[in-house]
C-alpha atoms as a PDB file:
ATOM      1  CA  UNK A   1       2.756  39.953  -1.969  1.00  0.00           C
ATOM      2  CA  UNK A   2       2.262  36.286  -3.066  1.00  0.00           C
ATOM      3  CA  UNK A   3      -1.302  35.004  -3.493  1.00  0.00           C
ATOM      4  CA  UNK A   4      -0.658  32.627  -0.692  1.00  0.00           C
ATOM      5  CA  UNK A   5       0.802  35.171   1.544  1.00  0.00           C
ATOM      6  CA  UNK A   6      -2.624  37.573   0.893  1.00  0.00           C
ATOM      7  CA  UNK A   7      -4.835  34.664   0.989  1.00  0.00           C
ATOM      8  CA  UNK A   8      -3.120  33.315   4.399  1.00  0.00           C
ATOM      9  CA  UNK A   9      -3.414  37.633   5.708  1.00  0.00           C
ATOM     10  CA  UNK A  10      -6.879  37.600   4.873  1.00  0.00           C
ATOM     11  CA  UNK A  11      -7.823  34.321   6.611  1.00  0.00           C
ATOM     12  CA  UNK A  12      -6.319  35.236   9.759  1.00  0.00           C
ATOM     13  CA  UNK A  13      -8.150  38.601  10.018  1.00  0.00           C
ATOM     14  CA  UNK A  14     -11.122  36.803   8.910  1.00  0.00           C
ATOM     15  CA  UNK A  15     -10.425  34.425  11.692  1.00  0.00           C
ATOM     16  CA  UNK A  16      -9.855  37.607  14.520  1.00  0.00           C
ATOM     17  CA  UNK A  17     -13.295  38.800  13.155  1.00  0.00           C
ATOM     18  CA  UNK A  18     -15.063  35.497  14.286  1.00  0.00           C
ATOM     19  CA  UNK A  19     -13.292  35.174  17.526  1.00  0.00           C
ATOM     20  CA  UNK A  20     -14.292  38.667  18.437  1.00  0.00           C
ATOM     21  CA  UNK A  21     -11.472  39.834  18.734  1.00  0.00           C
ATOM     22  CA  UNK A  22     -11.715  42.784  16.065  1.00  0.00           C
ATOM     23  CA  UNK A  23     -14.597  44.092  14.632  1.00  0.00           C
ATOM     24  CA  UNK A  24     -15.607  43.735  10.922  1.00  0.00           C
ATOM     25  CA  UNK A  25     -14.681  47.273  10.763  1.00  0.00           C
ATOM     26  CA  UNK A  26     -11.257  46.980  11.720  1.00  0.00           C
ATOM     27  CA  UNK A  27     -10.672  43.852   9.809  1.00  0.00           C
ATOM     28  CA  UNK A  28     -12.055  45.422   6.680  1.00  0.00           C
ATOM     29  CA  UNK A  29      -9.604  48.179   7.370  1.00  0.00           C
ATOM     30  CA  UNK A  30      -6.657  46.106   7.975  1.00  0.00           C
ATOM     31  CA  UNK A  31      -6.976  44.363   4.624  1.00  0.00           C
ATOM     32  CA  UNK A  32      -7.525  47.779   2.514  1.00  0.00           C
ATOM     33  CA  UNK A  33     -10.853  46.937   1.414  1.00  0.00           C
ATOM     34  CA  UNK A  34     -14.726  48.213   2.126  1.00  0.00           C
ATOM     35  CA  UNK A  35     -17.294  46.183   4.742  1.00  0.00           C
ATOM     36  CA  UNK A  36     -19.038  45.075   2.120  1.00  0.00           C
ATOM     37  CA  UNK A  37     -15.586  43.974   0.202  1.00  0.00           C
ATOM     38  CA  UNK A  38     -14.491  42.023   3.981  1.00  0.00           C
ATOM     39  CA  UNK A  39     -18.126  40.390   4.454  1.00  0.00           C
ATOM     40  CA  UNK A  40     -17.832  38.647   0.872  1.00  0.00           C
ATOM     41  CA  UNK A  41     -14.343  37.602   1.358  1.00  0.00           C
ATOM     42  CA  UNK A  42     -16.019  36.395   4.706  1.00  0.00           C
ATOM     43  CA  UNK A  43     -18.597  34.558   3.317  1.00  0.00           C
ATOM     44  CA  UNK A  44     -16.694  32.643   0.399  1.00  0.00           C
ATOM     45  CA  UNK A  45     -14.161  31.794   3.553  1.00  0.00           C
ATOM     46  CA  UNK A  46     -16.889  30.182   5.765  1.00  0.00           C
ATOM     47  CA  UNK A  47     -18.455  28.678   2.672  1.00  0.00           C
ATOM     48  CA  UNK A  48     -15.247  26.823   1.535  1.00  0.00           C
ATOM     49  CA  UNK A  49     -14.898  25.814   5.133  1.00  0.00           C
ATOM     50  CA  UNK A  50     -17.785  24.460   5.731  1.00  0.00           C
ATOM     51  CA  UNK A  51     -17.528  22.606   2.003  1.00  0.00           C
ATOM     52  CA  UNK A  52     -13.618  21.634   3.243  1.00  0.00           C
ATOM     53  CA  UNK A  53     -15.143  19.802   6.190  1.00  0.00           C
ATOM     54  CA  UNK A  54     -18.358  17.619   4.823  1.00  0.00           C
ATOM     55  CA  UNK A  55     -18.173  13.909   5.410  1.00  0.00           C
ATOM     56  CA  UNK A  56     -17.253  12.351   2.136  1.00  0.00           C
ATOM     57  CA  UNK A  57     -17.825   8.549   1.471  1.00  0.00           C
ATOM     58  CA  UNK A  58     -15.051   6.458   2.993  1.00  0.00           C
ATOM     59  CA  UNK A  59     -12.868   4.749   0.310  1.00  0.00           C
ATOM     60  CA  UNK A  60     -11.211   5.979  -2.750  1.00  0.00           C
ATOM     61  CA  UNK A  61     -13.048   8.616  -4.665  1.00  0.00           C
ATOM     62  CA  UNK A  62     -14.840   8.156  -7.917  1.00  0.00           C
ATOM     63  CA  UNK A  63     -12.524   7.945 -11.308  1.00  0.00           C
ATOM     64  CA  UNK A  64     -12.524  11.237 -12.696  1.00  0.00           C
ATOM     65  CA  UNK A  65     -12.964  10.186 -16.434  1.00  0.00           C
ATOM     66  CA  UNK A  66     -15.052  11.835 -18.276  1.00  0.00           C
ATOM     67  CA  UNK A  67     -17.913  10.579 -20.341  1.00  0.00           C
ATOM     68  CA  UNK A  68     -16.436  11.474 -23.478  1.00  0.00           C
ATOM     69  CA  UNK A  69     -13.063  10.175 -22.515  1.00  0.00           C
ATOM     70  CA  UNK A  70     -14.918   7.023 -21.501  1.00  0.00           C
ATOM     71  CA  UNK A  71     -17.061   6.768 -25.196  1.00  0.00           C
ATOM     72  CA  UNK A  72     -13.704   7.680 -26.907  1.00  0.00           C
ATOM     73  CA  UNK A  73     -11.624   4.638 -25.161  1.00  0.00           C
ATOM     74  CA  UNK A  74     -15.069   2.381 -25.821  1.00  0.00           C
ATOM     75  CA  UNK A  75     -14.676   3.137 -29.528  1.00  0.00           C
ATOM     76  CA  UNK A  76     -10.614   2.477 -29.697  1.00  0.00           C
ATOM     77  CA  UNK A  77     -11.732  -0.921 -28.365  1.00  0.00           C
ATOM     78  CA  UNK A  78     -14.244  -1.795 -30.645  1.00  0.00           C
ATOM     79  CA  UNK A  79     -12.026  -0.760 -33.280  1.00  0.00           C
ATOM     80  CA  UNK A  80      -8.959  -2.733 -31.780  1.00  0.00           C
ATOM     81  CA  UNK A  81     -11.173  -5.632 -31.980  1.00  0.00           C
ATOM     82  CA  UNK A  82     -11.654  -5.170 -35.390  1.00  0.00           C
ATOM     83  CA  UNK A  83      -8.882  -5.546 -36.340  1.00  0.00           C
ATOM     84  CA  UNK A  84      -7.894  -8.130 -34.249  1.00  0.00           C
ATOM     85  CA  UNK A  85     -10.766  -9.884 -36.445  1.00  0.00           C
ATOM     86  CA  UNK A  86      -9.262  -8.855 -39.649  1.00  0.00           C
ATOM     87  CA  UNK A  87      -5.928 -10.413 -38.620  1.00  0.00           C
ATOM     88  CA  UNK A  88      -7.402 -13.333 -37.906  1.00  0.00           C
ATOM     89  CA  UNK A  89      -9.100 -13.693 -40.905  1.00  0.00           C
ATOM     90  CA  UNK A  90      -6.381 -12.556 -42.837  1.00  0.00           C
ATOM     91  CA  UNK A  91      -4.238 -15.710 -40.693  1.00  0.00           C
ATOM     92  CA  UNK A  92      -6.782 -18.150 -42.284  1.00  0.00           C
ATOM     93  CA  UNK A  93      -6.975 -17.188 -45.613  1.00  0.00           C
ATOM     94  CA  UNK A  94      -3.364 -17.371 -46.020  1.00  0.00           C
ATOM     95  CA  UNK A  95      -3.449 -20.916 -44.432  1.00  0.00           C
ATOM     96  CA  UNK A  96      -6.073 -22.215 -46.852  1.00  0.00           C
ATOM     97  CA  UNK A  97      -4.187 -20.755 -49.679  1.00  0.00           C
ATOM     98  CA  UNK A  98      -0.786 -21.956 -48.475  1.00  0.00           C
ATOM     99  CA  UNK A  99      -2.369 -26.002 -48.344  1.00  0.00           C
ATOM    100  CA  UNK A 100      -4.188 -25.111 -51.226  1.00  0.00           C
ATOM    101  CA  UNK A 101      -0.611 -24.238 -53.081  1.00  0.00           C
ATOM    102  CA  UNK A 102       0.703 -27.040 -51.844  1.00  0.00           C
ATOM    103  CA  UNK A 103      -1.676 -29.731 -53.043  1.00  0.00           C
ATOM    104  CA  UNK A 104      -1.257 -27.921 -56.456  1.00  0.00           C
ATOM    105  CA  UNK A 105       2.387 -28.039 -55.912  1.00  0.00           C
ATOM    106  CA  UNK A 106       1.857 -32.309 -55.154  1.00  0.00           C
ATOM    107  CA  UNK A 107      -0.103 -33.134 -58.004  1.00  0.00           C
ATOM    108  CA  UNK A 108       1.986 -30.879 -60.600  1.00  0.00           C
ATOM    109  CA  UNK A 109       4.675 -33.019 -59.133  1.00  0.00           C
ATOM    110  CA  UNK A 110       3.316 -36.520 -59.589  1.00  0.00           C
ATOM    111  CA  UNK A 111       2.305 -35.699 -62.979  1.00  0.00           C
ATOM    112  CA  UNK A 112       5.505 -34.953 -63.793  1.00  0.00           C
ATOM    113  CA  UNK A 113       6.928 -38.360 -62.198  1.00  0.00           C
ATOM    114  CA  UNK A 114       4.263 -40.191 -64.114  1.00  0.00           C
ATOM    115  CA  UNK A 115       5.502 -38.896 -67.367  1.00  0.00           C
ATOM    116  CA  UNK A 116       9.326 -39.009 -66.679  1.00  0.00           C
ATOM    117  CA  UNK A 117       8.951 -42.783 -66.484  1.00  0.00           C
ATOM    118  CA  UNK A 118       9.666 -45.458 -69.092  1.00  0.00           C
ATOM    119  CA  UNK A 119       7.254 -45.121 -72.255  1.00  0.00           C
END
């Protein structure tokens, strides 16, 4: 037999117990098991019913994350940001160096013009 299938057996016999309509006795012996064996069953049942029907708050329920998943995307960010950072250092650098090159490049070249002229 499936789980479901004993699960669904056992809540209906459960369920004929409550009504009054069999005794725990029977019930206990319809499902192959001791008193004792039924009246646990029993008592999980009406526990996880009564847990099943609790008001909850009304909306959606909380995010599930967990706090380590939470510290663990915290710490990708920081370190995302970093190196956002880095890049944009590393963006102006290369622009100082790239003007600095170039006024090199401009006064290497007018020296040159200076000297290529008439002596």
């Amino acid at each position: 037999m499936r789980n479901d299938t004993k699960a669904r057996r056992r809540t209906m016999v459960i369920l004929e117990v409550q009504s009054g309509q069999i005794t725990a006795k029977e019930g206990a012996r319809r499902l192959g098991v001791s008193r004792k064996t039924y009246y646990e069953w029993e008592s999980r049942a009406l526990k996880a019913l009564m847990q099943a029907l609790r008001d909850e708050k009304a909306g959606r329920p909380p995010n599930a994350r967990t706090q380590a998943e939470t510290n663990r995307l915290k710490q990708r960010i920081q370190e995302l940001e970093q190196q956002v950072e880095t890049a944009k250092q590393s963006e102006l650098v290369r622009r100082v160096l790239t003007r600095y090159e170039e006024r090199l490049q401009s006064r290497g070249s007018s020296k040159k013009n200076r000297r290529c002229g008439p002596r």
